[in-house]
Every structure is written in structure tokens, then in C-alpha cells.
Protein backbone atom coordinates (compact mmCIF):
# COMPACT_ATOMS: atom_id res chain seq x y z
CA UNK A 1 15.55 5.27 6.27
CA UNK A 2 14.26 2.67 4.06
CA UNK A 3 10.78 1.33 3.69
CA UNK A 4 10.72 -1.79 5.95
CA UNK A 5 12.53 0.77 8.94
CA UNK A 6 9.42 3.19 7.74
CA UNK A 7 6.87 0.91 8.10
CA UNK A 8 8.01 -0.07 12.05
CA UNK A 9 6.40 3.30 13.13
CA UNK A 10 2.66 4.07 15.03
CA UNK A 11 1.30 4.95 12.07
CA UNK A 12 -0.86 2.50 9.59
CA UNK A 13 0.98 2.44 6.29
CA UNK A 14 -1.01 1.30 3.29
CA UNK A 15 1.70 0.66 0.85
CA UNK A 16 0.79 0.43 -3.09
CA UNK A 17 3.27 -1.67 -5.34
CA UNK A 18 2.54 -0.18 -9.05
CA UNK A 19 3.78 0.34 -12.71
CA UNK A 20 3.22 3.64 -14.83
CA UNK A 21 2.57 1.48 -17.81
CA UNK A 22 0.06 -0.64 -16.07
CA UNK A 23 -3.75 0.78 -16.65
CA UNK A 24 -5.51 -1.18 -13.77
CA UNK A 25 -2.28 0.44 -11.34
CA UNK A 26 -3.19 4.25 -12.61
CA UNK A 27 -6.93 3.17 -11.31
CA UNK A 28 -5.55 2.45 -8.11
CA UNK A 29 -3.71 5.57 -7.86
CA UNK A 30 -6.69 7.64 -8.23
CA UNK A 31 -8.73 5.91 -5.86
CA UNK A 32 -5.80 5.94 -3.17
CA UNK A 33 -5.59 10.18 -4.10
CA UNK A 34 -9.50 10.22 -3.39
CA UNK A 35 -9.21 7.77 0.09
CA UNK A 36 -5.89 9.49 1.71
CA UNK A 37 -8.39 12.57 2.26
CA UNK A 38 -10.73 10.76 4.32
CA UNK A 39 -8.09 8.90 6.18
CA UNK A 40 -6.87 9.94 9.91
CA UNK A 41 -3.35 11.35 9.87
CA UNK A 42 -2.30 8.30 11.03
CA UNK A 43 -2.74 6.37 8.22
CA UNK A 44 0.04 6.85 5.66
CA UNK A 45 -0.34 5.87 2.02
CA UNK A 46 2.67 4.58 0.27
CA UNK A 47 3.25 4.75 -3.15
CA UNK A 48 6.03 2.38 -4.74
CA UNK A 49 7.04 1.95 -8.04
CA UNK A 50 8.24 -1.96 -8.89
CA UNK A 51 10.22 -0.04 -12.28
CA UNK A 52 11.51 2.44 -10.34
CA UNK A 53 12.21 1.53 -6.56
CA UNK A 54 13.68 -2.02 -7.30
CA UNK A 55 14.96 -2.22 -3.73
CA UNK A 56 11.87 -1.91 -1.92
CA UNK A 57 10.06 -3.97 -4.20
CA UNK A 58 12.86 -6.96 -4.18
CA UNK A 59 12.61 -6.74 -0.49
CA UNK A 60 8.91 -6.80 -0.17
CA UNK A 61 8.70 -9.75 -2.99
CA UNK A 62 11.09 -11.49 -1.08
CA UNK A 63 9.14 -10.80 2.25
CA UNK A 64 5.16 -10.73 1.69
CA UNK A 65 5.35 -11.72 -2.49
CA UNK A 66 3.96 -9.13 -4.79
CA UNK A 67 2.64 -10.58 -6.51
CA UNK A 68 1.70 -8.54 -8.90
CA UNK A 69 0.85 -5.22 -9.65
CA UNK A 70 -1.46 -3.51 -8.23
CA UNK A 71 -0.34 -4.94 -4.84
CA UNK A 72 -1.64 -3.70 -2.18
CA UNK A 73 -0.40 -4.25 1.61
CA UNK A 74 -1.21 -2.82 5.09
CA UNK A 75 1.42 -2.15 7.92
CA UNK A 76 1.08 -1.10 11.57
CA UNK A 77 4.46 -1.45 13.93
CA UNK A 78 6.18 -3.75 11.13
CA UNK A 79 3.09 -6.26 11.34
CA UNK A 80 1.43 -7.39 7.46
CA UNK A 81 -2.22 -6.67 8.59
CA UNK A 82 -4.04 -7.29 5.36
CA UNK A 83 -2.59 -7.88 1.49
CA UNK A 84 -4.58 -7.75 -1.79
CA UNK A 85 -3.45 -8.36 -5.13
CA UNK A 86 -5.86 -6.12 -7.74
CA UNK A 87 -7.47 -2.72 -7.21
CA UNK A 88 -9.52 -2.15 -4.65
CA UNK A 89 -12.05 0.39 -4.89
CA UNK A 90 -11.90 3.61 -2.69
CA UNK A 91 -14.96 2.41 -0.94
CA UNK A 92 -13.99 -0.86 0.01
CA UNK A 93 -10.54 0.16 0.72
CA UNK A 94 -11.66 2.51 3.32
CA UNK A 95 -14.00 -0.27 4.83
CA UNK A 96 -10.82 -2.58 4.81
CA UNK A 97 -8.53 0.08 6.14
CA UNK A 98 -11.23 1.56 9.21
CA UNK A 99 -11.45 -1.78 10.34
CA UNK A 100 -7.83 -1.96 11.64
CA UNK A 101 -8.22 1.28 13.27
CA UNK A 102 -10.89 0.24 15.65
């Protein structure tokens, strides 16, 4: 199943476009490792890597425009429900994320 089939589900899927060699990216990661243990189980955190997973990312650019990396993006039933380009702090983030939930 590939990512835009994945992201048609119940769940939420927060979806993180990144680069190893990108320092403000491995930031990110560690604030989405911190978050995704204070998230419900229905919220799924995505990790994609633009060098790596060229598919997904083409079709995503090509879609919602990552811009970017960091990139983040939130998905419920195939729907974009919120897109930032930048890291996001865990805080924030989990404000951002809750919200939808409601």
C-alpha cells in the first residue's frame, strides 16, 4: 500500500518530509519521538525521507508542495488538515495536532 492509500484510513497521520543531512530535520525528529508518546493511538506519525523515498515525496510535491524540508503535513480520511514548512516544537505540535481531534 503506498502512502497516499495509507493516509485514506480513520486514523490522523502526521507525516514528516526530512533529510539525514539536514540539522533543523534531525530536530524535528526528536521532537516527533518525544510527541508520538503523548499522542492517542490514533494518531500516526509518518516519517519520510525526500533522499530516500523519492516516490512518496514526488507525489506529495506534486500534490500539497514540500516545500522544503522539514515539511510537515496532517491527514485524516485523505483530507490535508494543516501543513507547515519548518520545525515545529513538540509543544506546539501537540497543540496543533489536539485541536483536530476535538
Amino acid at each position: 500500500m503506498d502512502l497516499l492509500d495509507r493516509i485514506q484510513g480513520n486514523n490522523f497521520y502526521l507525516i514528516d518530509f526530512y533529510a539525514d543531512w539536514c540539522a533543523p530535520c534531525q530536530l524535528q525528529l526528536q521532537f516527533l519521538e518525544n510527541l508520538k508518546e503523548k499522542l492517542p493511538d490514533h494518531v500516526e506519525i509518518i516519517k519520510i525521507d525526500v533522499d530516500k523515498d523519492k516516490i512518496s515525496t514526488i507525489q506529495f510535491d506534486a500534490m500539497y508542495q514540500v516545500n522544503g524540508v522539514p515539511t510537515l503535513m496532517l491527514f485524516h480520511q485523505g483530507k490535508l488538515l494543516w501543513k507547515h514548512y519548518g520545525v515545529k516544537f513538540e509543544d506546539d505540535l501537540q497543540k496543533i495536532v489536539e485541536q483536530f481531534l476535538i
